[in-house]
N, C-alpha and C. Protein backbone atom coordinates (compact mmCIF):
# COMPACT_ATOMS: atom_id res chain seq x y z
N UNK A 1 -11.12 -23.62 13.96
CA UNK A 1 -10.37 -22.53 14.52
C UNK A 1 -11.07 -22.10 15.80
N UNK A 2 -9.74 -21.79 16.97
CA UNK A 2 -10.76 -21.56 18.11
C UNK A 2 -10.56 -19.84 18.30
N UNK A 3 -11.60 -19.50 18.93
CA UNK A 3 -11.42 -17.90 19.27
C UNK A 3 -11.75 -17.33 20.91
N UNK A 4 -10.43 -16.83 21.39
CA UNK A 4 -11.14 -16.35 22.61
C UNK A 4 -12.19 -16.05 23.07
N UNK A 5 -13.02 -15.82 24.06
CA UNK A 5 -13.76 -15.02 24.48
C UNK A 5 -13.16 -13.76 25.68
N UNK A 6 -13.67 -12.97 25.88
CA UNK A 6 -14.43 -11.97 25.67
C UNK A 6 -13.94 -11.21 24.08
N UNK A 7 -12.52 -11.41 24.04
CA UNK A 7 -11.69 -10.62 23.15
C UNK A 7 -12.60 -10.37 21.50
N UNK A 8 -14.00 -10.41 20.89
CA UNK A 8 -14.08 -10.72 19.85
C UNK A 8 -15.30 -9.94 19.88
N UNK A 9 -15.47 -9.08 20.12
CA UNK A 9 -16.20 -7.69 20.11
C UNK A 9 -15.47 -6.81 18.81
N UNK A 10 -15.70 -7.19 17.82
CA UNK A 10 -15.76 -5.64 16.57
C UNK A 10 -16.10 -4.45 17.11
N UNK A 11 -15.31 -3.92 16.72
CA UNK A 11 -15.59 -2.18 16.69
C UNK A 11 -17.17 -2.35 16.23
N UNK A 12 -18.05 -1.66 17.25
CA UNK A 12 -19.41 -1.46 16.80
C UNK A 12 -19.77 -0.61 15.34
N UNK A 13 -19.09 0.34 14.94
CA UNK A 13 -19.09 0.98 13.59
C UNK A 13 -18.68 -0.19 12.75
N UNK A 14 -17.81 -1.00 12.60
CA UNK A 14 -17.52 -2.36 11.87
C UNK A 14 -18.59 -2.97 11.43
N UNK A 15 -19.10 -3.40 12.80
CA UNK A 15 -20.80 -4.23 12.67
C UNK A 15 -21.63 -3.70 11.55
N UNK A 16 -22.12 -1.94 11.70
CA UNK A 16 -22.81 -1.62 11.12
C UNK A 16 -22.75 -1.44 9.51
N UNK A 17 -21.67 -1.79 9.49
CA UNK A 17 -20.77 -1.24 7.67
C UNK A 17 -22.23 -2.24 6.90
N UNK A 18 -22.15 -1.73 5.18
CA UNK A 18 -23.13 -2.48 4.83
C UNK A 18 -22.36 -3.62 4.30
N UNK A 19 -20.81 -3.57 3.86
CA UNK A 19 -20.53 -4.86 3.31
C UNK A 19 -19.04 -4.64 4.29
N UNK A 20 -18.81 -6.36 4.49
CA UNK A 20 -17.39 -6.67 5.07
C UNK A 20 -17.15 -7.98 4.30
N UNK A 21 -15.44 -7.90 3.36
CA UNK A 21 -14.86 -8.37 2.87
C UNK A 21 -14.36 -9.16 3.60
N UNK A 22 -14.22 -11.23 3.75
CA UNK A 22 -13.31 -11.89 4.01
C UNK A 22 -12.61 -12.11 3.43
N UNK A 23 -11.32 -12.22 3.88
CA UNK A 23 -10.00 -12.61 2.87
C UNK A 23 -9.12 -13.68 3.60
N UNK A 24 -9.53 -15.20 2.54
CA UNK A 24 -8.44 -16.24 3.23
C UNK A 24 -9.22 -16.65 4.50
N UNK A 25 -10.72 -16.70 4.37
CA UNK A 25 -11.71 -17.17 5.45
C UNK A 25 -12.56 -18.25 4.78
N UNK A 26 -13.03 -18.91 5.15
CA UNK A 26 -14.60 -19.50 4.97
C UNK A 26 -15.91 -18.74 6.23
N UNK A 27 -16.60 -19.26 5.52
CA UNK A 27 -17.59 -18.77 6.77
C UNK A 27 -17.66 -19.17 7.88
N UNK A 28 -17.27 -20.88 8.06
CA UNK A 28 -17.24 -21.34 9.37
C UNK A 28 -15.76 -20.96 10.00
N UNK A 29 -14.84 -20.16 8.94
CA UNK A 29 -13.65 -20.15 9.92
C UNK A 29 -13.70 -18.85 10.94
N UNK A 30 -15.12 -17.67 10.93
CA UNK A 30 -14.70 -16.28 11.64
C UNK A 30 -15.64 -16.86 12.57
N UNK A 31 -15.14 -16.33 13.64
CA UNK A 31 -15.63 -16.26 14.67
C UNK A 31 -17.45 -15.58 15.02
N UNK A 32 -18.03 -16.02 16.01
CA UNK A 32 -19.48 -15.41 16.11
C UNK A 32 -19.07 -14.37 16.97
N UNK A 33 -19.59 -13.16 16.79
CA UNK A 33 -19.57 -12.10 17.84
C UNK A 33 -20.86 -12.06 18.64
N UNK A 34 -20.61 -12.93 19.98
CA UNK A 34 -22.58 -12.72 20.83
C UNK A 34 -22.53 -11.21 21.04
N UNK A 35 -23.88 -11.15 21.02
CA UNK A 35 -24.29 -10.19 20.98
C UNK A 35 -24.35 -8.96 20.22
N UNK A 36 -24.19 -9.30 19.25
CA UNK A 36 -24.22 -8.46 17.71
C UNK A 36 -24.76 -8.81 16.66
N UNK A 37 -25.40 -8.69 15.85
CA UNK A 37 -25.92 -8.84 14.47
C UNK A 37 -24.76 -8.54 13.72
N UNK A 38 -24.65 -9.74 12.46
CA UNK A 38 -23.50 -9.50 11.27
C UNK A 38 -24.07 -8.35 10.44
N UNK A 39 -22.83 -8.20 9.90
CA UNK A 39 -23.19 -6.86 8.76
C UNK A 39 -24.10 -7.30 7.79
N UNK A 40 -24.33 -6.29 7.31
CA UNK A 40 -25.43 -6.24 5.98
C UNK A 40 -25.32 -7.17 5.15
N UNK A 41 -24.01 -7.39 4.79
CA UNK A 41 -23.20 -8.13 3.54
C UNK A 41 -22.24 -8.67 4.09
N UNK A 42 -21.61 -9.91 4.07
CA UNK A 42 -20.05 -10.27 3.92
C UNK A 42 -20.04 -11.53 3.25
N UNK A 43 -18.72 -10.79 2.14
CA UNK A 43 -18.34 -11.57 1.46
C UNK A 43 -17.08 -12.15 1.58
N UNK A 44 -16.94 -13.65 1.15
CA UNK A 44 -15.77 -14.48 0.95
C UNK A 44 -14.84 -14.40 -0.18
N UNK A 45 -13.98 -13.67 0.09
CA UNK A 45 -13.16 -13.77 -1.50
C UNK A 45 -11.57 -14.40 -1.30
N UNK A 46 -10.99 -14.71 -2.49
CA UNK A 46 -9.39 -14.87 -2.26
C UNK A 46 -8.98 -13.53 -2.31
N UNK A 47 -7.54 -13.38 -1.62
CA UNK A 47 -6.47 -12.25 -2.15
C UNK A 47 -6.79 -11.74 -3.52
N UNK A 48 -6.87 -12.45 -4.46
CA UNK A 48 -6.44 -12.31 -5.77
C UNK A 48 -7.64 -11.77 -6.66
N UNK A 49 -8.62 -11.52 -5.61
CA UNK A 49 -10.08 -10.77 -6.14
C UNK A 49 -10.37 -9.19 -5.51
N UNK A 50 -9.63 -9.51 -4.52
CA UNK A 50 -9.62 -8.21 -3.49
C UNK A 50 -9.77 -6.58 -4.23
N UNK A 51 -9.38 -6.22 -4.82
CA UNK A 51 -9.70 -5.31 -5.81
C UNK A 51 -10.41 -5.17 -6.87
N UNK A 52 -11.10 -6.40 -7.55
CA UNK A 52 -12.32 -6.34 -7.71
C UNK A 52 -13.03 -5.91 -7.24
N UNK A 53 -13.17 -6.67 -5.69
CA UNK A 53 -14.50 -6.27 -4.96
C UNK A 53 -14.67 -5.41 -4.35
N UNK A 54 -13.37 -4.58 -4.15
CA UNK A 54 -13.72 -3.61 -3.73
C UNK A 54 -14.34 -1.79 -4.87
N UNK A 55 -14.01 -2.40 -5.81
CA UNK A 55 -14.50 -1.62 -6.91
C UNK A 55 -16.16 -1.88 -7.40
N UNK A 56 -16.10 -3.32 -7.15
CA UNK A 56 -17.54 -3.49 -7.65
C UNK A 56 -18.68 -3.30 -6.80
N UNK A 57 -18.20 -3.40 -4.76
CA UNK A 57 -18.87 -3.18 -4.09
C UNK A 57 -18.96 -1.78 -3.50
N UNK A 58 -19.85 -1.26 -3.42
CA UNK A 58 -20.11 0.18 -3.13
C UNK A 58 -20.14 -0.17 -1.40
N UNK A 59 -19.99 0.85 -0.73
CA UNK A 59 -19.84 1.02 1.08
C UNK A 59 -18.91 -0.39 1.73
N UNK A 60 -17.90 -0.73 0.69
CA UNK A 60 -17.15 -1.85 1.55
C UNK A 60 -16.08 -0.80 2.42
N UNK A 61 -16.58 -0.62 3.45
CA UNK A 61 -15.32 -0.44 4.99
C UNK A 61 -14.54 -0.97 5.58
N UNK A 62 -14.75 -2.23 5.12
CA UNK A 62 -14.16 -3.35 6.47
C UNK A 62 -13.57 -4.22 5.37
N UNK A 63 -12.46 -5.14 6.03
CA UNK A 63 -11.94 -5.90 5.42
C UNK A 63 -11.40 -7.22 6.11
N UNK A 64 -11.34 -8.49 6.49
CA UNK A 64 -11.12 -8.68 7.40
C UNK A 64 -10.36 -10.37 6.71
N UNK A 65 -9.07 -10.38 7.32
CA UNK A 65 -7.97 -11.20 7.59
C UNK A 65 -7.25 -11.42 8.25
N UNK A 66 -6.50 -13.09 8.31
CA UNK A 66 -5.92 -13.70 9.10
C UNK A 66 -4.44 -12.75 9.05
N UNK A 67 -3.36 -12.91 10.22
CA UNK A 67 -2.07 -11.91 9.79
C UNK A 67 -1.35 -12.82 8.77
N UNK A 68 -1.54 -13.98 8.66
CA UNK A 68 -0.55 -15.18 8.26
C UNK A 68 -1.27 -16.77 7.48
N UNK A 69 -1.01 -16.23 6.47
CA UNK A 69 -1.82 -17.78 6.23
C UNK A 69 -1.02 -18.48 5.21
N UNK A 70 -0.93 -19.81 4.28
CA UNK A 70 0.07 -20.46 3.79
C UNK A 70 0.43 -19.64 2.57
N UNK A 71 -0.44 -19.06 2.13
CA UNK A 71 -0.60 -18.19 0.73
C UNK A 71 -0.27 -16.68 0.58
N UNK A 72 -0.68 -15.92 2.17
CA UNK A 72 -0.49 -14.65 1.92
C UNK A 72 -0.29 -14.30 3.07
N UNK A 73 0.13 -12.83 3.32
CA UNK A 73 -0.23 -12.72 5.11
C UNK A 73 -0.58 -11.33 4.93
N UNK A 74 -0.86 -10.25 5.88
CA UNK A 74 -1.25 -9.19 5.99
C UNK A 74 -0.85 -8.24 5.21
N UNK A 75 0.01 -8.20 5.07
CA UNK A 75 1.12 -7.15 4.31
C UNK A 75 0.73 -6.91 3.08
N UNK A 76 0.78 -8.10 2.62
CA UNK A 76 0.00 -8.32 1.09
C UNK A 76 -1.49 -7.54 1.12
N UNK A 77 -2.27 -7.70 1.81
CA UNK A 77 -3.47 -7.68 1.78
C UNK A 77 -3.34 -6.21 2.15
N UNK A 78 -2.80 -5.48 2.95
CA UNK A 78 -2.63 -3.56 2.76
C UNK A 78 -1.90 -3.79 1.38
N UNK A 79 -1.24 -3.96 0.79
CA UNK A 79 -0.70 -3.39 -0.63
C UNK A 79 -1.81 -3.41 -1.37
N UNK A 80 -2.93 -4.44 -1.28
CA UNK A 80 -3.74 -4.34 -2.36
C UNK A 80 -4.95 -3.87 -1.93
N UNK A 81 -4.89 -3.35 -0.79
CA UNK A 81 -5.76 -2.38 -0.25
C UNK A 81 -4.89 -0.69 -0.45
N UNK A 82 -4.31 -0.75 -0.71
CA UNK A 82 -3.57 0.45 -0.92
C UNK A 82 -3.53 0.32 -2.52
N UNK A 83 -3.11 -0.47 -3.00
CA UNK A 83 -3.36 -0.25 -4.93
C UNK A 83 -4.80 0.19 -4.92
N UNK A 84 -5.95 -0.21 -4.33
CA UNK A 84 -7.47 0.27 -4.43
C UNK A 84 -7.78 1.19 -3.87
N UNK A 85 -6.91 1.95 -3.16
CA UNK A 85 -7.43 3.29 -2.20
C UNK A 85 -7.75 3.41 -1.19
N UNK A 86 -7.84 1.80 -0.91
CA UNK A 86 -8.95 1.40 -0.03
C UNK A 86 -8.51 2.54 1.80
N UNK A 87 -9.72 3.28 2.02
CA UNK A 87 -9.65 3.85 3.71
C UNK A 87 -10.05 3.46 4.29
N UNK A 88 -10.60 2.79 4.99
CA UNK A 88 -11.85 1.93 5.47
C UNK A 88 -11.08 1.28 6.83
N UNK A 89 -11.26 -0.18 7.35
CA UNK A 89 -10.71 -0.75 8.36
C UNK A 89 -10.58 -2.11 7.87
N UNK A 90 -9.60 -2.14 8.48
CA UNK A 90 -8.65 -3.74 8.10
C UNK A 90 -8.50 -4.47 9.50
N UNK A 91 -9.38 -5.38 9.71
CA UNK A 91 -9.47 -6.40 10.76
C UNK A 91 -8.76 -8.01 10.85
N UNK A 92 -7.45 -7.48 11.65
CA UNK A 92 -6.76 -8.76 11.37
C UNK A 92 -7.36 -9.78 12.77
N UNK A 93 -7.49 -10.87 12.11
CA UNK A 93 -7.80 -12.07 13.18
C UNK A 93 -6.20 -12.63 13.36
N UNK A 94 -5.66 -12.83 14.58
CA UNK A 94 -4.51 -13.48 15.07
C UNK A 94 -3.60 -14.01 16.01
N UNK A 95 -3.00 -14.69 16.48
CA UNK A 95 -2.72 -14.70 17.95
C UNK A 95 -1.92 -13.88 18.82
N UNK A 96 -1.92 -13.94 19.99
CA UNK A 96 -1.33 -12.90 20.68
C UNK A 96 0.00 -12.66 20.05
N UNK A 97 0.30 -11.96 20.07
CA UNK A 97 2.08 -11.36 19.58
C UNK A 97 2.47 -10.41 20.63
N UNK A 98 3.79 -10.32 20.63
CA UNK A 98 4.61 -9.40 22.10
C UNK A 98 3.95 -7.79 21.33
N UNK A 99 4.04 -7.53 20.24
CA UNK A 99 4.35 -6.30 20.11
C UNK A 99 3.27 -5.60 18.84
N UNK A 100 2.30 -6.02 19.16
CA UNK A 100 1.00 -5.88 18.15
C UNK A 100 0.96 -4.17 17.01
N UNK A 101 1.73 -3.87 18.07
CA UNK A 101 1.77 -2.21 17.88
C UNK A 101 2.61 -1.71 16.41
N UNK A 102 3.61 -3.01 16.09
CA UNK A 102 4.54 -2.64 14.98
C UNK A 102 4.06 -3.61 14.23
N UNK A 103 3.18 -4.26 13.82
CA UNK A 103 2.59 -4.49 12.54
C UNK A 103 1.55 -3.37 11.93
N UNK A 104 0.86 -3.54 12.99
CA UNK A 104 -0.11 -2.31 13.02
C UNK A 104 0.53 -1.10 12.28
N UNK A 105 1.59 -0.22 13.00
CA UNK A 105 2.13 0.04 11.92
C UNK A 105 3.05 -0.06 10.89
N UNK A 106 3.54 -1.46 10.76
CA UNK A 106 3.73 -1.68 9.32
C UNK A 106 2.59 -1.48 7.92
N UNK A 107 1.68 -1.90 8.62
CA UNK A 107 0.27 -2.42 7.87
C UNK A 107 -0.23 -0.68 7.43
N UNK A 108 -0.08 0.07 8.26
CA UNK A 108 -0.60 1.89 7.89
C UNK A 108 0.47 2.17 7.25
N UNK A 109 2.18 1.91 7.40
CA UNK A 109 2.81 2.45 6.12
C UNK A 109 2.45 2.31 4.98
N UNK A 110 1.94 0.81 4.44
CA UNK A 110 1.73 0.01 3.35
C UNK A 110 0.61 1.14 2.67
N UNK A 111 -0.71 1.07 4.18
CA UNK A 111 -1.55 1.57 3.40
C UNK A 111 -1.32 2.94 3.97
N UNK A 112 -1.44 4.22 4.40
CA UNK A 112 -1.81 5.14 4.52
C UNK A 112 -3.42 5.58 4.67
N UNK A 113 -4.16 6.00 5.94
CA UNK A 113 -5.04 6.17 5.81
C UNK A 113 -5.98 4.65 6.26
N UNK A 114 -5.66 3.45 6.58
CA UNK A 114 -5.83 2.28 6.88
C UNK A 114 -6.02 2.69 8.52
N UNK A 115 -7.43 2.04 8.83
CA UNK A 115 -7.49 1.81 10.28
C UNK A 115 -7.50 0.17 10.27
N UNK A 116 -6.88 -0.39 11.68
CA UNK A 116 -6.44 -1.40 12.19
C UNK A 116 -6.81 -1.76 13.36
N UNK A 117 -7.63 -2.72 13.44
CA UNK A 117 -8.32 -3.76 14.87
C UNK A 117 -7.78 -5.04 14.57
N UNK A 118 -7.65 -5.24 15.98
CA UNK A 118 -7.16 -6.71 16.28
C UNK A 118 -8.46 -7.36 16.81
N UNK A 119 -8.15 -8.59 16.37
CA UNK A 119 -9.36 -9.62 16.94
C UNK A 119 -8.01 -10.81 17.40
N UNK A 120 -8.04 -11.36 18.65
CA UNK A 120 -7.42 -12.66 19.06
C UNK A 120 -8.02 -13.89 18.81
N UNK A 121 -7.19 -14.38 18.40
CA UNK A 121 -7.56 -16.01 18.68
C UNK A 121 -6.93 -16.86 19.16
N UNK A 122 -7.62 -17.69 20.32
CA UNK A 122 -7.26 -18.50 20.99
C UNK A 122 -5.92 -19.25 20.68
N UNK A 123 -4.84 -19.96 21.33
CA UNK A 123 -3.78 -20.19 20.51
C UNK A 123 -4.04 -22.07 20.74
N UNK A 124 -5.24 -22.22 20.70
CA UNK A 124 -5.17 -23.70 20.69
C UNK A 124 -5.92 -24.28 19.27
């Protein structure tokens, strides 16, 4: 997977969280952010653990997924961040779209209380 540059700067509060949840990643699939140190913790999980871990992990803030993948896409992933309470920030990795602004809030109806960063990726 390729990822723009400059575009892949996390919210610096992101960085610092002690745990960040992947969802529907491997490790070699997220991108490196230069010039930042990774968080404390991040973990790889499926969809289908996502509320587990967020119960079992204490200071998870961050959450971070693709908008679209063969199995699930974003939407899903606020519902079950919203079945868990979850407030925290939901970092979708994805390619440019005309109108970024109405998923975004689709994704805060779902959840309420959900903050939302975009990360781009390259469309090659």
């Amino acid at each position: 997977m390729s990822f723009s540059r400059p575009h892949l700067s996390l919210n610096t509060a992101v960085m610092t969280r002690p745990c960040v949840l992947a969802i529907g990643f491997q490790p070699e699939d997220l991108p490196q952010w230069p010039g930042q140190t990774p968080p404390a913790e991040m973990r790889f999980v499926p969809l289908h653990q996502l509320g587990d871990n967020l119960a079992d992990a204490a200071g998870v803030d961050c959450v971070v997924c693709p908008l679209v993948t063969a199995r699930f896409d974003a939407l899903e992933v606020a519902a079950e961040l919203s079945r868990a309470r979850f407030h925290g920030t939901l970092v979708l990795v994805m390619p440019r779209v005309p109108r970024p602004q109405i998923i975004v809030r689709e994704l805060k109806q779902i959840c309420p209380g959900l903050s939302v960063e975009l990360v781009h990726k390259a469309p090659h």
